[in-house]
PDB file of N, CA and C in Angstrom:
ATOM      1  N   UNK A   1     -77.680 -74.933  19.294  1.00  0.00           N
ATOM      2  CA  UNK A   1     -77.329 -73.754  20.092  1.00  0.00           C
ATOM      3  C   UNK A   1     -78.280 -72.597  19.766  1.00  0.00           C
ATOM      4  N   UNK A   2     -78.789 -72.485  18.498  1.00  0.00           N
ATOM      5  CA  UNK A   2     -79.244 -71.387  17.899  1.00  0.00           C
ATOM      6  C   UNK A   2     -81.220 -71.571  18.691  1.00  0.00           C
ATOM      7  N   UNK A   3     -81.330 -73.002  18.891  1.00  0.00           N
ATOM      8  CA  UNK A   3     -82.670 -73.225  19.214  1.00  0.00           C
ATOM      9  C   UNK A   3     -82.910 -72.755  20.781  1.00  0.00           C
ATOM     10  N   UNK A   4     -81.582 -72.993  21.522  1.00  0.00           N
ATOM     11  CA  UNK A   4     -81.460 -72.366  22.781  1.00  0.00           C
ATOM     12  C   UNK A   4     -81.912 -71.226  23.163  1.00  0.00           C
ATOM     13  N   UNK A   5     -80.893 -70.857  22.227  1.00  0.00           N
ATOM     14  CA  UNK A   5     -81.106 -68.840  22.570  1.00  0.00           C
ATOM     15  C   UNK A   5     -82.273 -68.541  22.840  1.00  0.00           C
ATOM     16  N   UNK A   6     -82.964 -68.629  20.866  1.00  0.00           N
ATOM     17  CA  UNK A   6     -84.490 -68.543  20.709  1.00  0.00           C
ATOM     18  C   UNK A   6     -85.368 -68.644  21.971  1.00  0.00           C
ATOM     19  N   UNK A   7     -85.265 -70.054  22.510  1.00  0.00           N
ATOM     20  CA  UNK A   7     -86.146 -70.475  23.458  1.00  0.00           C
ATOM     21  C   UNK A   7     -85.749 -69.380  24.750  1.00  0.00           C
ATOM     22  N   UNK A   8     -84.876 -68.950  25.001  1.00  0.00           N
ATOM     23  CA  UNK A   8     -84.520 -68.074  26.179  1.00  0.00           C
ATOM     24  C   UNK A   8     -85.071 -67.416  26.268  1.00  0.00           C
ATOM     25  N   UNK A   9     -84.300 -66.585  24.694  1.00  0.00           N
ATOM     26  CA  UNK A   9     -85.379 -65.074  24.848  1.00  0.00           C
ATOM     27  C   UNK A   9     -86.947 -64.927  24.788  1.00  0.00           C
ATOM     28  N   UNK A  10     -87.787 -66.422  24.079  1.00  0.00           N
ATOM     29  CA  UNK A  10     -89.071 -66.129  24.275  1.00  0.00           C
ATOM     30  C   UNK A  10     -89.324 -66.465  25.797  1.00  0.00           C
ATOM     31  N   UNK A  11     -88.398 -67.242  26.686  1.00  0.00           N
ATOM     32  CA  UNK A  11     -89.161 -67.357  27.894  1.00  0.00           C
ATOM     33  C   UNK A  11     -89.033 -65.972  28.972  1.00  0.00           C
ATOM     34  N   UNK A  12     -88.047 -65.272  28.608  1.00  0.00           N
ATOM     35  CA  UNK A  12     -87.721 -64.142  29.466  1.00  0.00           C
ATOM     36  C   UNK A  12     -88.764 -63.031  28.945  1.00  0.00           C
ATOM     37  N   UNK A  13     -89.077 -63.225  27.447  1.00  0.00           N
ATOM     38  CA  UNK A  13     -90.231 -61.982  26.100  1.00  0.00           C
ATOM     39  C   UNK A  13     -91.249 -62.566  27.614  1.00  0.00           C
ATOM     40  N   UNK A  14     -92.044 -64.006  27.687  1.00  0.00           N
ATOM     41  CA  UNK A  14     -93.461 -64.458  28.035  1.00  0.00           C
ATOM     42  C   UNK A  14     -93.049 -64.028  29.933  1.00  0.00           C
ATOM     43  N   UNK A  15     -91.793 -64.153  30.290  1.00  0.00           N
ATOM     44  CA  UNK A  15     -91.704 -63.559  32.202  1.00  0.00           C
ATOM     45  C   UNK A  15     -92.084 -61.943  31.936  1.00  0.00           C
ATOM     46  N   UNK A  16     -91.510 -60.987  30.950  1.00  0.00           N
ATOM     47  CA  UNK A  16     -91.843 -60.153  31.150  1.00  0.00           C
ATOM     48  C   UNK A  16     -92.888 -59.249  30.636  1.00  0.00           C
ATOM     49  N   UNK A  17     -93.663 -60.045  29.959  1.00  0.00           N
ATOM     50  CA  UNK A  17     -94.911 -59.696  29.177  1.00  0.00           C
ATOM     51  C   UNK A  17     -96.137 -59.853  31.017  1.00  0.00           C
ATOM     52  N   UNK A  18     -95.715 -61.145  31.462  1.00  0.00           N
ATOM     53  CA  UNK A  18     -96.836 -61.500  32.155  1.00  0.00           C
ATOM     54  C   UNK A  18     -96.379 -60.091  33.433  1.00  0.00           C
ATOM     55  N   UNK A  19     -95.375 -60.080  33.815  1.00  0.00           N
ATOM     56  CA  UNK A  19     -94.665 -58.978  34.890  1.00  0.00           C
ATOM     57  C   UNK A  19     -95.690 -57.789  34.834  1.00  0.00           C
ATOM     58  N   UNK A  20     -95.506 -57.202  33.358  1.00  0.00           N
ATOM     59  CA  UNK A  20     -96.042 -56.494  32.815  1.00  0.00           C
ATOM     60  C   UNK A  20     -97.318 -56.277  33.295  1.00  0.00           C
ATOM     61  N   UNK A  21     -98.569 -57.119  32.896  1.00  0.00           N
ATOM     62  CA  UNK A  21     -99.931 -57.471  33.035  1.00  0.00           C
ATOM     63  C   UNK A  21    -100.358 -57.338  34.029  1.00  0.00           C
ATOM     64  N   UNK A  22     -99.522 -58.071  34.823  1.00  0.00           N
ATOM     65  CA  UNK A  22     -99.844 -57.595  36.804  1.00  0.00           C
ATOM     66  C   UNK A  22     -99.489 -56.493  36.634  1.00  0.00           C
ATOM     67  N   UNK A  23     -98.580 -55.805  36.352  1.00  0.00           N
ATOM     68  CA  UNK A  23     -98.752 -54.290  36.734  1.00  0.00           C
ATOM     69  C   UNK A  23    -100.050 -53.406  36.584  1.00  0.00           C
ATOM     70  N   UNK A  24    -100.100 -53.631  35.004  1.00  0.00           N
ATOM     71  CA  UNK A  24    -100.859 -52.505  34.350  1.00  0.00           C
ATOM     72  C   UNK A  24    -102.446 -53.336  35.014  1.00  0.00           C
ATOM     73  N   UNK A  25    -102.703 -54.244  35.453  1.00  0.00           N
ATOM     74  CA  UNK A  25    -103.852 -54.781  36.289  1.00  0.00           C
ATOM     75  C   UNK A  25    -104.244 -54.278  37.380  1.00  0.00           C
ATOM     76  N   UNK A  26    -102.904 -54.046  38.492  1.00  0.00           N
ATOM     77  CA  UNK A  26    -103.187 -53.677  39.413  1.00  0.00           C
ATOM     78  C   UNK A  26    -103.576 -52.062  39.190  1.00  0.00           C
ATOM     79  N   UNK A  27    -102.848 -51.625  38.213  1.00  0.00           N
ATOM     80  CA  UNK A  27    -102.788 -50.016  38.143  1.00  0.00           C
ATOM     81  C   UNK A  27    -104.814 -50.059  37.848  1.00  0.00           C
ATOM     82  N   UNK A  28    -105.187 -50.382  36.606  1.00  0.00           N
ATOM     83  CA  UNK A  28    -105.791 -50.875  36.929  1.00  0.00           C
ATOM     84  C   UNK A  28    -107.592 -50.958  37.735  1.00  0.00           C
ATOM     85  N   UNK A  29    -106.835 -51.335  38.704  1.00  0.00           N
ATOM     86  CA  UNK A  29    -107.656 -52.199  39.515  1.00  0.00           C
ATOM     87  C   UNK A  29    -107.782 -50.767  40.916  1.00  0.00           C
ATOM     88  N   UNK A  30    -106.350 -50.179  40.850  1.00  0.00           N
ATOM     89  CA  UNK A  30    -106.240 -49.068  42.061  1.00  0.00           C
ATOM     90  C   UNK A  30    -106.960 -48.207  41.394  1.00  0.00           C
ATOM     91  N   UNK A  31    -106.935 -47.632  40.133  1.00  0.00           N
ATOM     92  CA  UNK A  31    -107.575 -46.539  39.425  1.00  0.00           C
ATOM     93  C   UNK A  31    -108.905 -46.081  39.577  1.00  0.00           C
TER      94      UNK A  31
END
């Protein structure tokens, strides 16, 4: 159960890391 979690929260940490990246890319990229 405990390996679950872990794995969750790094996959939601690596969705919103990448979310992130496109942003500050495009910002960016418009700049």
């Amino acid at each position: 159960m405990d390996f679950n979690i872990k794995y969750f929260i790094v996959m939601i940490f690596v969705f919103f890391l990448r979310d992130t990246a496109a942003e500050l890319k495009l910002k960016f990229l418009t700049a």
